[in-house]
Protein backbone atom coordinates (compact mmCIF):
# COMPACT_ATOMS: atom_id res chain seq x y z
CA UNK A 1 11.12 0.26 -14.11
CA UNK A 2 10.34 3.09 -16.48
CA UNK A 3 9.22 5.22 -13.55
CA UNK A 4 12.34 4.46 -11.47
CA UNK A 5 14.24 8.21 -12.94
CA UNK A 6 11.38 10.13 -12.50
CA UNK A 7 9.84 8.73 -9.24
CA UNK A 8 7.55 12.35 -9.22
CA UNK A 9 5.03 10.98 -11.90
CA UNK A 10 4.43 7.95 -9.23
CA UNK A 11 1.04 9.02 -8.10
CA UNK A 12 -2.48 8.73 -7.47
CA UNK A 13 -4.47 5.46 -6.56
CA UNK A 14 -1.66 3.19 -5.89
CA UNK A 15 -3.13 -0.64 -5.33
CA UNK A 16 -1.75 -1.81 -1.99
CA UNK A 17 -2.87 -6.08 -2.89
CA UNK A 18 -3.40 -8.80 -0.84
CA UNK A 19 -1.71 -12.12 -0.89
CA UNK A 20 -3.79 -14.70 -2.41
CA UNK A 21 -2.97 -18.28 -1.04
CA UNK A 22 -4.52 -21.76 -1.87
CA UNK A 23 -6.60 -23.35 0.73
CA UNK A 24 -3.76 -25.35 1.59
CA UNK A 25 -1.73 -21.91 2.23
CA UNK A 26 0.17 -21.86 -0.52
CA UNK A 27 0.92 -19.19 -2.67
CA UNK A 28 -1.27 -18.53 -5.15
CA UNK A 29 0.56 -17.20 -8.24
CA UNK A 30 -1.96 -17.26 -10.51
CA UNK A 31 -5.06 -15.36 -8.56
CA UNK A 32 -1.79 -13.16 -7.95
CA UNK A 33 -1.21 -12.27 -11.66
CA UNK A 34 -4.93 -11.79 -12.26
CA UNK A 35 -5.52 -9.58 -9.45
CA UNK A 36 -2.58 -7.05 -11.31
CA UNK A 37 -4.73 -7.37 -14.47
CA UNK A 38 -7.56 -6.42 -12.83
CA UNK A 39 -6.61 -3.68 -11.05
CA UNK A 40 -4.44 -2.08 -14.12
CA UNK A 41 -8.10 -3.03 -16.29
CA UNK A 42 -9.64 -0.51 -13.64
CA UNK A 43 -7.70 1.91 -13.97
CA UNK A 44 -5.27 1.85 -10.78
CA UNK A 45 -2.22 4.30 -11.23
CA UNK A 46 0.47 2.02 -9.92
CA UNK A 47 0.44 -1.54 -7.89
CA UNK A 48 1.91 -2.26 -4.57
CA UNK A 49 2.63 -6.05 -2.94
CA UNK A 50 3.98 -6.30 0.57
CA UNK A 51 2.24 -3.84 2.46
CA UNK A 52 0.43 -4.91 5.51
CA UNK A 53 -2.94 -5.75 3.49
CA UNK A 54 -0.42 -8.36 1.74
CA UNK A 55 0.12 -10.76 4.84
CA UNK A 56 3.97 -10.01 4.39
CA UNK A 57 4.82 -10.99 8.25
CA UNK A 58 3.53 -14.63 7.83
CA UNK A 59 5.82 -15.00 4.58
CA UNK A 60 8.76 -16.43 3.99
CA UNK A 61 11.80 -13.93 1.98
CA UNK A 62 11.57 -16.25 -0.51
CA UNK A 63 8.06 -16.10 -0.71
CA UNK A 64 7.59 -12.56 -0.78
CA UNK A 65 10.22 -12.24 -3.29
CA UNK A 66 8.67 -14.54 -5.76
CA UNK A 67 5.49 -12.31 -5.42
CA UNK A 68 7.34 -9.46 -6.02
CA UNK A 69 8.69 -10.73 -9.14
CA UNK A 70 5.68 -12.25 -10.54
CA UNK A 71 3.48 -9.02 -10.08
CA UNK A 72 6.53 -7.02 -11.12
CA UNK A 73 6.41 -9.35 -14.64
CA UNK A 74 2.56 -8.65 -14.89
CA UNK A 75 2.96 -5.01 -14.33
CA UNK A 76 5.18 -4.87 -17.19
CA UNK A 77 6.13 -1.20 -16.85
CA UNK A 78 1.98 -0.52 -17.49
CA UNK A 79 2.08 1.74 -14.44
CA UNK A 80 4.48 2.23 -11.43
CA UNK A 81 4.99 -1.00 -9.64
CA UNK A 82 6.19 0.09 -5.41
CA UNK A 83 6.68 -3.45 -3.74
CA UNK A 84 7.05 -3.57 0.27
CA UNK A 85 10.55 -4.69 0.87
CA UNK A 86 10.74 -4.13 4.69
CA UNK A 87 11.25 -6.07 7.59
CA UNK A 88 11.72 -5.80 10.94
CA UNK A 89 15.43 -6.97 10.18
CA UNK A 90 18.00 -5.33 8.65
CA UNK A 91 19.53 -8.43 6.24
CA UNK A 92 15.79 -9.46 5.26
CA UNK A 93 14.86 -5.93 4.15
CA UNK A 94 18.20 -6.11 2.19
CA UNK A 95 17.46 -8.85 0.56
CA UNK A 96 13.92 -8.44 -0.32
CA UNK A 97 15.06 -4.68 -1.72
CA UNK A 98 17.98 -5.95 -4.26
CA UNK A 99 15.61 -9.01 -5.07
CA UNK A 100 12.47 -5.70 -5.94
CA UNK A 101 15.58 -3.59 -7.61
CA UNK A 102 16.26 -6.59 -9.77
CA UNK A 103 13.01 -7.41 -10.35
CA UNK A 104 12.34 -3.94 -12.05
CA UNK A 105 10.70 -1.94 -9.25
CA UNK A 106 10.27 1.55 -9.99
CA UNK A 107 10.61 2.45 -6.07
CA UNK A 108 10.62 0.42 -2.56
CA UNK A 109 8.22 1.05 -0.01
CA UNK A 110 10.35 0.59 3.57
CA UNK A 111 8.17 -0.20 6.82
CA UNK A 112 9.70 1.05 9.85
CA UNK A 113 11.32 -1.99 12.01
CA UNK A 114 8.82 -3.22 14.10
CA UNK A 115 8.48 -4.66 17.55
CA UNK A 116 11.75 -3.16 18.30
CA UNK A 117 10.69 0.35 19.11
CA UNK A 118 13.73 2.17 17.63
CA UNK A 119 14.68 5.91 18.54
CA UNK A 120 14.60 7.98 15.81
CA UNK A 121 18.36 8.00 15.36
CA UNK A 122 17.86 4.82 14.95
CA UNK A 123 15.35 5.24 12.59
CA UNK A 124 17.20 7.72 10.66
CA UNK A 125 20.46 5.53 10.55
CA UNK A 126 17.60 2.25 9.45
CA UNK A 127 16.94 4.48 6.30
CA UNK A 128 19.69 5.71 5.28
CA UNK A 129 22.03 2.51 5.28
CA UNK A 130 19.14 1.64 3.13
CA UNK A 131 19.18 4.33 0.93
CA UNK A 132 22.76 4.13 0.95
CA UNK A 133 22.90 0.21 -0.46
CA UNK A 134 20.64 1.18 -3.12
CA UNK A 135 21.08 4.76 -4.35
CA UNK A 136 19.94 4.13 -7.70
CA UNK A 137 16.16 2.96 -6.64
CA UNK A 138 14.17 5.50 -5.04
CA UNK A 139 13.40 4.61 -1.33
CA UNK A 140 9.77 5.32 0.20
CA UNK A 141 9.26 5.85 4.10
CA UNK A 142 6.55 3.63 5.15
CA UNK A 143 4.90 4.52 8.32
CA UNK A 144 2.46 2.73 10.37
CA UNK A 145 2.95 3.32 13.98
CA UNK A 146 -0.78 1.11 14.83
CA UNK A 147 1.32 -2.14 13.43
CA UNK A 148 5.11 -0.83 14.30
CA UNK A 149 5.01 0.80 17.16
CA UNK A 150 7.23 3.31 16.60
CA UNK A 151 6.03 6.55 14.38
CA UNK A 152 8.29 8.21 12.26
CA UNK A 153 8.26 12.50 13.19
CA UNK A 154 8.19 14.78 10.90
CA UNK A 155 11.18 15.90 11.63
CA UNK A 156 13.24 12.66 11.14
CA UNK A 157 11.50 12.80 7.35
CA UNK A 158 12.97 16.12 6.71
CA UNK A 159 16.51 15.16 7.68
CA UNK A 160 16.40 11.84 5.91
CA UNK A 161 14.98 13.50 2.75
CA UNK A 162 17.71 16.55 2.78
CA UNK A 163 20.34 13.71 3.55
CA UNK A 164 18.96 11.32 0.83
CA UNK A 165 18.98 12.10 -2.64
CA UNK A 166 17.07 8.62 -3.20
CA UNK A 167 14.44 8.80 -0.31
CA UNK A 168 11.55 10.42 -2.42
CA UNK A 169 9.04 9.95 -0.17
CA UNK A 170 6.69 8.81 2.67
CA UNK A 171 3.31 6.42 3.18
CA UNK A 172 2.10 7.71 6.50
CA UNK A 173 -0.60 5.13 7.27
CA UNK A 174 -1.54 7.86 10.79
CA UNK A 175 -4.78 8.88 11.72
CA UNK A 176 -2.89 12.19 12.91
CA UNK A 177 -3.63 14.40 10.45
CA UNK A 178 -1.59 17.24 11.80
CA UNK A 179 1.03 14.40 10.99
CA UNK A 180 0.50 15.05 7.15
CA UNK A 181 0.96 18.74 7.38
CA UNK A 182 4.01 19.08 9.87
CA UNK A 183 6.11 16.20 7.33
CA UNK A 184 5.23 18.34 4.10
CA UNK A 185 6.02 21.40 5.75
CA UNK A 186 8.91 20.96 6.96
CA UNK A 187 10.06 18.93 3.69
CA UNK A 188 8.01 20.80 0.71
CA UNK A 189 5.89 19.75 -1.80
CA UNK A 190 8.52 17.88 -3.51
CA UNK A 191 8.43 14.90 -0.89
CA UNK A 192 5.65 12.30 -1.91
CA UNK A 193 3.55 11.25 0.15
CA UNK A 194 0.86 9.05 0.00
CA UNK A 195 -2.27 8.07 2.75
CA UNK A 196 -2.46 5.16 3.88
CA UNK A 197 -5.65 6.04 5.42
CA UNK A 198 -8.70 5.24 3.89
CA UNK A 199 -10.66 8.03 4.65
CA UNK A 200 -7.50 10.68 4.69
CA UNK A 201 -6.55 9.78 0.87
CA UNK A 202 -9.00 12.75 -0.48
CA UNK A 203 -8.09 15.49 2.25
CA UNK A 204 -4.52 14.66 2.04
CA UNK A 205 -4.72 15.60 -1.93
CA UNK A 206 -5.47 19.26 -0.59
CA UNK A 207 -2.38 19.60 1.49
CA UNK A 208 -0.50 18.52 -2.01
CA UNK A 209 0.11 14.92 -1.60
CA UNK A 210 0.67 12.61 -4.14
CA UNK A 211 -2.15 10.22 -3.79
CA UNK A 212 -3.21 7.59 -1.92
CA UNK A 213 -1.90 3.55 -0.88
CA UNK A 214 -5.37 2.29 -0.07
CA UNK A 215 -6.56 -1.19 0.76
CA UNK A 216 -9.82 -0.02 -0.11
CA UNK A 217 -8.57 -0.21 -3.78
CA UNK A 218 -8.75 -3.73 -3.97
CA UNK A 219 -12.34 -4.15 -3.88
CA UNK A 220 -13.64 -1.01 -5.65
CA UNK A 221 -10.22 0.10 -7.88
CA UNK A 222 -12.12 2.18 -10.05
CA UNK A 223 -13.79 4.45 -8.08
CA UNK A 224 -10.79 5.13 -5.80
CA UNK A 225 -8.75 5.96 -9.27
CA UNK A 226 -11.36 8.00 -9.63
CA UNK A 227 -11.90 9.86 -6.84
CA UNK A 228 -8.15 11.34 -7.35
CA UNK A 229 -8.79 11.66 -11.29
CA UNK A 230 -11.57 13.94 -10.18
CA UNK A 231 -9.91 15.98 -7.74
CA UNK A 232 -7.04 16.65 -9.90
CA UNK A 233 -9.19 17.69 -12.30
CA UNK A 234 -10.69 20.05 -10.07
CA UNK A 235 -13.86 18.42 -9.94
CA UNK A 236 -14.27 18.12 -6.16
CA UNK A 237 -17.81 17.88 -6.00
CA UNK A 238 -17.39 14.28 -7.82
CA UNK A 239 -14.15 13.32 -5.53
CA UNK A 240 -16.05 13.88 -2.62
CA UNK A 241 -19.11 12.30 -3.68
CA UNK A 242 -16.80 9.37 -4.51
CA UNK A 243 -15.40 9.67 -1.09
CA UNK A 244 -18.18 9.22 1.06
CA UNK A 245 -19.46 6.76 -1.16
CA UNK A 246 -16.12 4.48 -0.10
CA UNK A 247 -17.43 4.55 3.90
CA UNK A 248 -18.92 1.48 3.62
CA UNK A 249 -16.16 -0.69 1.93
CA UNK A 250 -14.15 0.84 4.31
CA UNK A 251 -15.81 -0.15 7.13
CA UNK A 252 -16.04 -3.23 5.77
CA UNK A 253 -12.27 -3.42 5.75
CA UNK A 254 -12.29 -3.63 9.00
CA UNK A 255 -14.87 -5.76 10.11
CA UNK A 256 -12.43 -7.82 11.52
CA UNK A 257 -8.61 -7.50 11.16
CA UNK A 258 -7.60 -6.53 7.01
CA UNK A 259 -7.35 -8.49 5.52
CA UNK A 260 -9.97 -11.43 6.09
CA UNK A 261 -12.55 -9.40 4.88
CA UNK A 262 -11.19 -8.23 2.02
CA UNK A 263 -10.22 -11.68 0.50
CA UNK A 264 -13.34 -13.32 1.62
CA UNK A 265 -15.28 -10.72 -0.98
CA UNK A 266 -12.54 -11.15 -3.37
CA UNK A 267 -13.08 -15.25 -3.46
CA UNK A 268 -16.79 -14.73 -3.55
CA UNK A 269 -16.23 -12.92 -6.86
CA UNK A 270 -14.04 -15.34 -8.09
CA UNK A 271 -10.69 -13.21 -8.17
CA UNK A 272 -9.39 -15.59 -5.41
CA UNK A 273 -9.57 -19.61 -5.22
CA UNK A 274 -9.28 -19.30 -1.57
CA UNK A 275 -9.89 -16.96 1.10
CA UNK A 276 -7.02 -18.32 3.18
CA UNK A 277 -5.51 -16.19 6.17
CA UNK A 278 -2.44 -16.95 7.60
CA UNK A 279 -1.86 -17.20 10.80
CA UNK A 280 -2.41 -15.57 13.53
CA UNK A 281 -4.98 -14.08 11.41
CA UNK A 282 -8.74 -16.60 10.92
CA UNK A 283 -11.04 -16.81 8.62
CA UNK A 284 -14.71 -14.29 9.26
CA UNK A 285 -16.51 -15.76 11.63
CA UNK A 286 -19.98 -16.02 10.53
CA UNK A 287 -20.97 -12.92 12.49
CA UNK A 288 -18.40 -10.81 10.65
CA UNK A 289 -19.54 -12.45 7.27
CA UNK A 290 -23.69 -11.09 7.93
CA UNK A 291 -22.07 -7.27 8.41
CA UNK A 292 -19.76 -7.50 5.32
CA UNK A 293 -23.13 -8.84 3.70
CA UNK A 294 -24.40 -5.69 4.97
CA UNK A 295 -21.63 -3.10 3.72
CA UNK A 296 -21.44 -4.52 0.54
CA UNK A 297 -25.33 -3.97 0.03
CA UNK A 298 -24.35 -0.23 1.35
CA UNK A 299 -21.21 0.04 -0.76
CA UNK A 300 -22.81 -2.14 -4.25
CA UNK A 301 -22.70 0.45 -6.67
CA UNK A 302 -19.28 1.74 -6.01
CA UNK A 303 -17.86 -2.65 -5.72
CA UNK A 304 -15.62 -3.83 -8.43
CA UNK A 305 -17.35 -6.57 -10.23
CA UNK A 306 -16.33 -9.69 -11.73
C-alpha cells in the first residue's frame, strides 16, 4: 500500500484481470497468483481485480475478497494494486472496501450501483458515505453506464471531488468522448482518470489523463504498457503505431461478451487451467472460437506469449 499517500503516481497501463476458475467453477487461486506475475513480468504499471472483465457479479463477498487478498499478497507493493470493491449494495461494497483497505490496497475502484438507476444525488450521497467510511484509502469513481445503467455527469464528479478529499479519481468506461473532456474540465488535471475504453486509452492521454484500465491488457500487457511508456515519452509515432496494432485483440474482446474470449486464449496458453464462465455468461461457441482464431493471427505479434 506504498502508493496509498500519493495516489498521483498511480498511472499508466493498469491490468483490469479476469477471474480464473476451475472447470468445476471454483476459484482458481493459483492461475490467479500467476496471472499477477505475469502481468508485473510485462511490465503492467499497477493490477486491478473486480472490474467487470473479473466476473465480480457471479461471486460471492467472500469470494471476491479472497481474490483481492491473494493478488494483493502477490502484488507485494511491486506496483499499485486498485481492486473493484463495488456492488450494487451498499453493505457489500462496505465490506468488500475494508476487506481491500486491510488487505493493503493502494486505492478502491467503486462501480456505480447498478440495476437501480440512481439520480445523481443519489449517486453523489453513494460516494461520499463511501468516501466518508474510509477517508484514509483513496476512492476511485468507476463508471460504466453500458453495464449500470446509470452514467455518472461530469458534473456530479466535480462536486464529489471538491467535497472529497479521498475521491482521487474516475474510470469512465464511456464511449462519449466529450464525456472525458467535460469531467477534467470541470475538475482539473489533478483528478485521475483512467479509460476504460480500449480504443480511447491513447487519445484520452492527450486530454491529460492518467492512463488507461484496459481488458485488452490481459492478453498483450506489454504492448499496452507500452503504448503509454511511449506517449509519455513523447514518442507518439510508436504509441500510435502500438495503438492500432491493439484493434484486433480488441475486437477479439468482444467476440462474444468479455470475458469468454479472453480466458479461452488465456487457457490455450496455459495461464489458465480452465476457461470457465460463470453464469449467465457460456463458453465460445465454436463460431466465436474460428474469429478469435482469426484476430489472434491479425493481432500475433503484438499477443503476450507463454
Amino acid at each position: 500500500m506504498k502508493y496509498r499517500t500519493d495516489p498521483a503516481r498511480i498511472r499508466g497501463s493498469i491490468a483490469p484481470l479476469i477471474t480464473p476458475f476451475t472447470a468445476d467453477g471454483v476459484l482458481d487461486l493459483v492461475s490467479l497468483r500467476g496471472l499477477v506475475r505475469w502481468q508485473i513480468e510485462s511490465g503492467s504499471h499497477g493490477v486491478s481485480i473486480g472490474g467487470s472483465t473479473g466476473e465480480p457479479s457471479a461471486q460471492t463477498v467472500a469470494e471476491r475478497i479472497e481474490a483481492i487478498r491473494a493478488v494483493a499478497a502477490e502484488v507485494d507493493d511491486a506496483v499499485p494494486f486498485l481492486p473493484g470493491t463495488g456492488s450494487a449494495k451498499l453493505d457489500e461494497t462496505l465490506e468488500i472496501t475494508a476487506a481491500a483497505r486491510d488487505a493493503g490496497a493502494d486505492a478502491a475502484l467503486v462501480i456505480t450501483p447498478y440495476y437501480a438507476r440512481p439520480t445523481q444525488e443519489a449517486l453523489y450521497t453513494w460516494y461520499r458515505t463511501i468516501a466518508a467510511e474510509f477517508p484514509d484509502l483513496p476512492i476511485v469513481i468507476y463508471n460504466v453506464p453500458s453495464r449500470t445503467a446509470v452514467d455518472v455527469a461530469p458534473e456530479t464528479v466535480a462536486r464529489l471531488f471538491a467535497d472529497c478529499d479521498n475521491i482521487v479519481g474516475i474510470k469512465e468506461t464511456t464511449k462519449d468522448f466529450e464525456h472525458f473532456s467535460r469531467v477534467l474540465h470541470l475538475c482539473g488535471r489533478e483528478l485521475l482518470v483512467w479509460s476504460g475504453i480500449e480504443l480511447l486509452g491513447l487519445p484520452l492521454l492527450a486530454l491529460g489523463g492518467a492512463g488507461f484500465i484496459s481488458a485488452v491488457s490481459n492478453l498483450a500487457p506489454q504492448a499496452v504498457a507500452r503504448m503509454y511508456e511511449s506517449w509519455d515519452a513523447g514518442d507518439h509515432d510508436t504509441a500510435r503505431e502500438l495503438h492500432y496494432g491493439l484493434h484486433p485483440l480488441v475486437d477479439l474482446l468482444f467476440v462474444e461478451t468479455n470475458p469468454a474470449p479472453a480466458k479461452w486464449v488465456l487457457h490455450q496458453q496455459e495461464r489458465l487451467a480452465s476457461a470457465h464462465v460463470r453464469a449467465p455468461l457460456l463458453p465460445l461457441s465454436d463460431d466465436a472460437v474460428s474469429r478469435v482464431r482469426a484476430l489472434l493471427d491479425q493481432g500475433a505479434t503484438l499477443l503476450g506469449r507463454p
